[in-house]
C-alpha atoms as a PDB file:
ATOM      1  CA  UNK A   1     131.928 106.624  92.318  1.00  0.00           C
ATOM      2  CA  UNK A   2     132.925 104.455  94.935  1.00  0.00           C
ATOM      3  CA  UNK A   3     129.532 105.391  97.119  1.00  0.00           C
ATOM      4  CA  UNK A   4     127.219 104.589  94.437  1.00  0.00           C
ATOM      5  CA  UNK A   5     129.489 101.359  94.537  1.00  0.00           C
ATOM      6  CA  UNK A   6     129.498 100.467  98.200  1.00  0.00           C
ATOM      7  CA  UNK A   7     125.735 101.842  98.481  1.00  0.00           C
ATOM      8  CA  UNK A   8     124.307  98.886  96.169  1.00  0.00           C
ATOM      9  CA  UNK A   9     126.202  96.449  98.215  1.00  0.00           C
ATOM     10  CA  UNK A  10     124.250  97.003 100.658  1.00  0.00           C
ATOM     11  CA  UNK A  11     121.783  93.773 100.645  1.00  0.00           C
ATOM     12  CA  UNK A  12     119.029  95.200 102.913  1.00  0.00           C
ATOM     13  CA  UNK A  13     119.203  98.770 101.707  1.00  0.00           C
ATOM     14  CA  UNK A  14     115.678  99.717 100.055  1.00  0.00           C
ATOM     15  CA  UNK A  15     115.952 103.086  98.507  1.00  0.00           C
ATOM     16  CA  UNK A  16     118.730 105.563  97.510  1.00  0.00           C
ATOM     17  CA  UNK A  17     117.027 108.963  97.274  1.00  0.00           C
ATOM     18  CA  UNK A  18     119.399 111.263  95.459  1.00  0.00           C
ATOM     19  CA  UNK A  19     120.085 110.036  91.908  1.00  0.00           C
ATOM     20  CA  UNK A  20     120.530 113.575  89.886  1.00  0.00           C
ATOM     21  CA  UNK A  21     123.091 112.380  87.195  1.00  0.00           C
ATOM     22  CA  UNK A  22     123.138 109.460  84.755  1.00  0.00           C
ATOM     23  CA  UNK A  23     126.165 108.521  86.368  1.00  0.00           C
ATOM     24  CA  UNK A  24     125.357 107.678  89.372  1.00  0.00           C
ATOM     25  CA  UNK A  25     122.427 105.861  88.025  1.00  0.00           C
ATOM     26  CA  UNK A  26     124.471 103.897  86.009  1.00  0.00           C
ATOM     27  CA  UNK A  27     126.853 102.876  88.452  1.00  0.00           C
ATOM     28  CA  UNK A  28     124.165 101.991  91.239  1.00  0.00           C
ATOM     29  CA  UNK A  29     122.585  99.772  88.934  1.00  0.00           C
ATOM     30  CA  UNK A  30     126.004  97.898  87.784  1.00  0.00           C
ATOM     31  CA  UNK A  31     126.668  97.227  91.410  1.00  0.00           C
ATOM     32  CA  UNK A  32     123.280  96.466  92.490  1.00  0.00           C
ATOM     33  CA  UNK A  33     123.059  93.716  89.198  1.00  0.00           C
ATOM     34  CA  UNK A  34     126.802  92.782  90.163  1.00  0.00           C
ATOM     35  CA  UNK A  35     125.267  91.899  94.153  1.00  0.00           C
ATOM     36  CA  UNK A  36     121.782  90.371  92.426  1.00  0.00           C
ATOM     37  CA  UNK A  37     123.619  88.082  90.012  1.00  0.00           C
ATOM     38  CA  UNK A  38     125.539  86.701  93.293  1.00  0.00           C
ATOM     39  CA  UNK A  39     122.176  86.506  95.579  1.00  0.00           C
ATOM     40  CA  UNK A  40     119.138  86.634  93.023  1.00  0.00           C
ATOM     41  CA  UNK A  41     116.385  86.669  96.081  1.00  0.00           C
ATOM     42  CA  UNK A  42     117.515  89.993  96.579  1.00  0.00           C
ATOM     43  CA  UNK A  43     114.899  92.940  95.486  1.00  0.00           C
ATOM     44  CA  UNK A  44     116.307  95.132  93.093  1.00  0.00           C
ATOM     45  CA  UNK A  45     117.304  98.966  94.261  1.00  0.00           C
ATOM     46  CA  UNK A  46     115.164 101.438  94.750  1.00  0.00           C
ATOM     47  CA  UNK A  47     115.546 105.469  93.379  1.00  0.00           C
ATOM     48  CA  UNK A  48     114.284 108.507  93.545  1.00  0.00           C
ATOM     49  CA  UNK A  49     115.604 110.656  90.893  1.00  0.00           C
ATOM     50  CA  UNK A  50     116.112 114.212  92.868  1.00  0.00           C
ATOM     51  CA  UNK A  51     114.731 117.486  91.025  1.00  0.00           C
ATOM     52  CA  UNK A  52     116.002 120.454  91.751  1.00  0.00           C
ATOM     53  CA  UNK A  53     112.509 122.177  91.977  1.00  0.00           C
ATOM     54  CA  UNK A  54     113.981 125.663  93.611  1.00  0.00           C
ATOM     55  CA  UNK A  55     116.689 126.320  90.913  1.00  0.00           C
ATOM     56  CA  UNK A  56     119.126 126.971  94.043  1.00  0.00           C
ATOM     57  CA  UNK A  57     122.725 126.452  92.791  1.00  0.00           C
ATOM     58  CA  UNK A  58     123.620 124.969  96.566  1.00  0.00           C
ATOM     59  CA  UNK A  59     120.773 122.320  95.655  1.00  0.00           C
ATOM     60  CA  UNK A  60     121.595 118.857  93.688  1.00  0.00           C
ATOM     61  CA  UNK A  61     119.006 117.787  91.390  1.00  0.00           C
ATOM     62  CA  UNK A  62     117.962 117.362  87.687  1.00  0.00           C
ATOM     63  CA  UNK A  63     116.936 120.338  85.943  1.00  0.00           C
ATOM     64  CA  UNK A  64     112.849 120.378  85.691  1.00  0.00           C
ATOM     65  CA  UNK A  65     111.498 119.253  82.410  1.00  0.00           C
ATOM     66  CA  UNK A  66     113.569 117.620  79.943  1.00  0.00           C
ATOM     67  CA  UNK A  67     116.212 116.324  82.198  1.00  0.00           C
ATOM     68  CA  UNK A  68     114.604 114.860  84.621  1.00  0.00           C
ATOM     69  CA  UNK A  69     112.656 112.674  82.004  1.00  0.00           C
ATOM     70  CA  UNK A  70     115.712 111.883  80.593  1.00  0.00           C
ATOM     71  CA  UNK A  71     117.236 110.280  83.301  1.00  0.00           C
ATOM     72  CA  UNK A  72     114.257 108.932  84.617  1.00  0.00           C
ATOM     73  CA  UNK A  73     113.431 106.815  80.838  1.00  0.00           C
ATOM     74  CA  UNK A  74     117.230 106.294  81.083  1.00  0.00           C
ATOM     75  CA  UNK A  75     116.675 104.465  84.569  1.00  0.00           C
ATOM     76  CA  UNK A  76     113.890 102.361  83.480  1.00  0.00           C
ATOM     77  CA  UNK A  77     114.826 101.540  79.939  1.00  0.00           C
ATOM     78  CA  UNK A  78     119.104 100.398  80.559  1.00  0.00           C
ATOM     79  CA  UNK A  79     119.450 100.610  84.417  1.00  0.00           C
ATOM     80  CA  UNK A  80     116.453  98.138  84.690  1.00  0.00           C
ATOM     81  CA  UNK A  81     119.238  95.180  85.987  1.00  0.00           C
ATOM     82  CA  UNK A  82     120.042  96.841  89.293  1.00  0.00           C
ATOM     83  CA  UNK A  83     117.247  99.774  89.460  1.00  0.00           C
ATOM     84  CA  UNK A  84     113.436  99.586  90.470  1.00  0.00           C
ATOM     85  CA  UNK A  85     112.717 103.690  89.682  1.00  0.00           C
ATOM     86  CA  UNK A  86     110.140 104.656  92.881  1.00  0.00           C
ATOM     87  CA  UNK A  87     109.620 107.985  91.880  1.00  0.00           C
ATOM     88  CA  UNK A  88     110.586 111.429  92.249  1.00  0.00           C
ATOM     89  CA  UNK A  89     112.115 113.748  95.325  1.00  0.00           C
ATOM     90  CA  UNK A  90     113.410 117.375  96.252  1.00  0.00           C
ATOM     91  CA  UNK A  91     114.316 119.568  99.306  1.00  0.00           C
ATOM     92  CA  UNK A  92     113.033 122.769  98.030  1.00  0.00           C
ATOM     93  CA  UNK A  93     114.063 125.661  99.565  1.00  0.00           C
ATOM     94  CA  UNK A  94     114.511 126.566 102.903  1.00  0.00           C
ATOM     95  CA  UNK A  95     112.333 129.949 103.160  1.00  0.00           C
ATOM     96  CA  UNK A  96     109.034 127.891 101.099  1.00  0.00           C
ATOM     97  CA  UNK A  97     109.523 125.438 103.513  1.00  0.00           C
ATOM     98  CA  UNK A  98     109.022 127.563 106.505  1.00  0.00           C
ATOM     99  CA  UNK A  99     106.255 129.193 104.612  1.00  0.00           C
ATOM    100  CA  UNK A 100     104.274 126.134 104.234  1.00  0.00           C
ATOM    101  CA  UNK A 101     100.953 125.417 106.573  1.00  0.00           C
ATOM    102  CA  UNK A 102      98.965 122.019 106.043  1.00  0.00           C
ATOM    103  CA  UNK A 103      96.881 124.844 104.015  1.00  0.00           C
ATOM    104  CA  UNK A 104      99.252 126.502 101.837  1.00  0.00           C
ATOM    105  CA  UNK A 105     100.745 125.326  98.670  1.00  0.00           C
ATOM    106  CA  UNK A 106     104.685 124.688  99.073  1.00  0.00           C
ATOM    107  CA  UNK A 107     106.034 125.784  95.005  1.00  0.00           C
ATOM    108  CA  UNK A 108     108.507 123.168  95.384  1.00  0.00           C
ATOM    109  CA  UNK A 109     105.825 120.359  96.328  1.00  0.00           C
ATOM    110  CA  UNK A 110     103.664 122.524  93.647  1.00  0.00           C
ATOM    111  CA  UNK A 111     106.577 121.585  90.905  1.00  0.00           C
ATOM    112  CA  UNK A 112     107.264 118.284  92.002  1.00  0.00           C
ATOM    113  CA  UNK A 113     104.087 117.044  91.468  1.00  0.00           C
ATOM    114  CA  UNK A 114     103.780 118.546  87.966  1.00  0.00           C
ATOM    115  CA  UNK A 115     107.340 116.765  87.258  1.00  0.00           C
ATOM    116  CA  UNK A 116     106.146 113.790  88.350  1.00  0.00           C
ATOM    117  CA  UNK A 117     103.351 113.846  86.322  1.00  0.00           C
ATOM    118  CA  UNK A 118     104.889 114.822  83.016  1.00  0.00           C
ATOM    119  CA  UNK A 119     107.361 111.981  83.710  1.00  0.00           C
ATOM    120  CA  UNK A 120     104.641 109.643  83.691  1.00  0.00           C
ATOM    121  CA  UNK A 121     103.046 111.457  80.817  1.00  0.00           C
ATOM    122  CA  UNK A 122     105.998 111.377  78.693  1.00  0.00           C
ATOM    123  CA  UNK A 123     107.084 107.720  79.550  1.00  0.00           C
ATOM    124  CA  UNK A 124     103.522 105.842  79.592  1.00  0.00           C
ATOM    125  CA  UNK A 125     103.273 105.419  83.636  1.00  0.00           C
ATOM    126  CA  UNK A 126     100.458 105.857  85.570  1.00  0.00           C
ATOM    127  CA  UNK A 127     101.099 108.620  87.796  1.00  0.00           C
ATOM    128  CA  UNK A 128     100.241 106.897  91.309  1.00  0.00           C
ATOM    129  CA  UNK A 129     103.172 104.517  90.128  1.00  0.00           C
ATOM    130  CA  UNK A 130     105.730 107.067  91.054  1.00  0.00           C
ATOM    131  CA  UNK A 131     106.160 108.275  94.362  1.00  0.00           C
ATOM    132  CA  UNK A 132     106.296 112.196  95.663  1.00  0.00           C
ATOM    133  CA  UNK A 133     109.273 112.195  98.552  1.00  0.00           C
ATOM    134  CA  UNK A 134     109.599 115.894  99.382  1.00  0.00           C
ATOM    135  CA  UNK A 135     108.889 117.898 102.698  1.00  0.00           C
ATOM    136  CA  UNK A 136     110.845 117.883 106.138  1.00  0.00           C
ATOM    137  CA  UNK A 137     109.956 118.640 109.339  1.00  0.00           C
ATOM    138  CA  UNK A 138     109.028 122.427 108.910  1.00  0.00           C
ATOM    139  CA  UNK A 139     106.387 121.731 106.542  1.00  0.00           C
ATOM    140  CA  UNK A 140     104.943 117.681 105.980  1.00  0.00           C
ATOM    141  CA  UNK A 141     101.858 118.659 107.019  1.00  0.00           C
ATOM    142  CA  UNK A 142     101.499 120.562 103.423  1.00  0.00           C
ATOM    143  CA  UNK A 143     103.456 118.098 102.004  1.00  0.00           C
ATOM    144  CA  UNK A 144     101.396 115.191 102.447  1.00  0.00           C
ATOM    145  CA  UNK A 145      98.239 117.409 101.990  1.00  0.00           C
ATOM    146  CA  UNK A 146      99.764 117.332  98.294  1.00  0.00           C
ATOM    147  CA  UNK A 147     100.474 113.917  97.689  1.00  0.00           C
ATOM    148  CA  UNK A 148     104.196 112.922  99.663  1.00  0.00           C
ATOM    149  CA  UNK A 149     104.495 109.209 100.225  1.00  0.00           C
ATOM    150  CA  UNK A 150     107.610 110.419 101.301  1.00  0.00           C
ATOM    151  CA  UNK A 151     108.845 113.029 104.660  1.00  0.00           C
ATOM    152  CA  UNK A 152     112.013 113.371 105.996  1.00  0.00           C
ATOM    153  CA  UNK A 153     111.551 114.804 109.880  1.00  0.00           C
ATOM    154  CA  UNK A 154     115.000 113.844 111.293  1.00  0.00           C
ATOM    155  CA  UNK A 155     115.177 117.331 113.197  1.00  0.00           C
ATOM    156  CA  UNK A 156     111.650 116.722 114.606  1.00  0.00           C
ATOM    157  CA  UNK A 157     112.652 112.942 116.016  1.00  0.00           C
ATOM    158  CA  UNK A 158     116.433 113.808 116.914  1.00  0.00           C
ATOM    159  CA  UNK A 159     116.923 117.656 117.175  1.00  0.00           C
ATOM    160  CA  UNK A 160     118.540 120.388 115.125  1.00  0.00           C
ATOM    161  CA  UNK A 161     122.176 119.515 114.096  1.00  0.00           C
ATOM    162  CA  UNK A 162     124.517 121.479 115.012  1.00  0.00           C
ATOM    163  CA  UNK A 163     126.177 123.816 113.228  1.00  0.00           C
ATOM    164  CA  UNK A 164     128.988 121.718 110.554  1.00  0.00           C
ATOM    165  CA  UNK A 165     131.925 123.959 112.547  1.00  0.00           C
ATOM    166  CA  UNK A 166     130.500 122.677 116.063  1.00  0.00           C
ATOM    167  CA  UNK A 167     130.787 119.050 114.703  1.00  0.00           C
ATOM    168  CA  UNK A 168     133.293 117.242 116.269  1.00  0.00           C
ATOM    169  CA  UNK A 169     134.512 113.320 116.660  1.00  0.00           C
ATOM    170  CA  UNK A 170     134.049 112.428 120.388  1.00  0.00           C
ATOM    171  CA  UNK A 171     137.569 110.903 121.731  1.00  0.00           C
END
């Protein structure tokens, strides 16, 4: 709660890509309408609603189908105040990802796509309206061969992390 909160206070922050509940959509756009009504030159927030395209428990995201429309009419019909809806993302899992060549067809970029297209279906949107953010470093080559406006290569530009029990605050 407080996240979403603090998030949307953030005056020069463009997108938050990880909405999965109504909740948090809700909340980001109360805080983000709360900042705009104080500053209105500011641009409304940007979300991508995450879909959880692997059906991995460990994964966040919106359930394909149903779901994911839901909360994606819900954020452009009442979360309109705070929320500019950019489109839709997912991580996918780890062992597609590693599969993936700029030749092969990732399932998880292969369902993404299809979500993002019955969204736009189902709510009246043109398609190219809403972005694709999905693959990483093991695999945007085949991501953007399938449409991602959107790649996340922090291991590429900074290195692997290390492992969460190796993690420790510098004195």
């Amino acid at each position: 709660k407080g996240h979403c909160k603090n998030l949307a206070k953030i005056p020069n922050l463009f997108c938050v890509s990880s909405v999965d509940t109504l909740k948090k959509a809700r909340l980001l756009s109360a805080a983000r309408a709360a900042l705009l009504a104080a500053d209105p030159s500011l641009p409304k927030l940007s979300v991508h609603v995450q879909v959880n395209t692997s059906g991995e428990d460990a994964k966040s995201g919106c359930a394909p189908g149903p779901d994911t429309v839901a909360l994606c009419r819900e954020i452009l019909e009442h979360c309109a105040a705070g929320l500019d809806l950019l489109g839709l993302m997912t991580i996918g899992a780890i062992a597609r990802s590693k599969a993936t060549t700029a030749d092969s067809e990732n399932e998880d970029f292969v369902a993404l796509r299809e979500q993002r297209d019955l969204v736009a279906r189902e709510l009246g949107l043109d398609p190219q309206r809403l972005e694709l953010s999905m693959g990483m470093s093991e695999d945007f080559e085949g991501a953007i061969a399938m449409g991602s406006g959107e790649v996340r290569v922090g291991s590429t530009i900074f290195g692997q992390r290390p492992a969460k029990a190796d993690a420790k605050i510098k004195d």
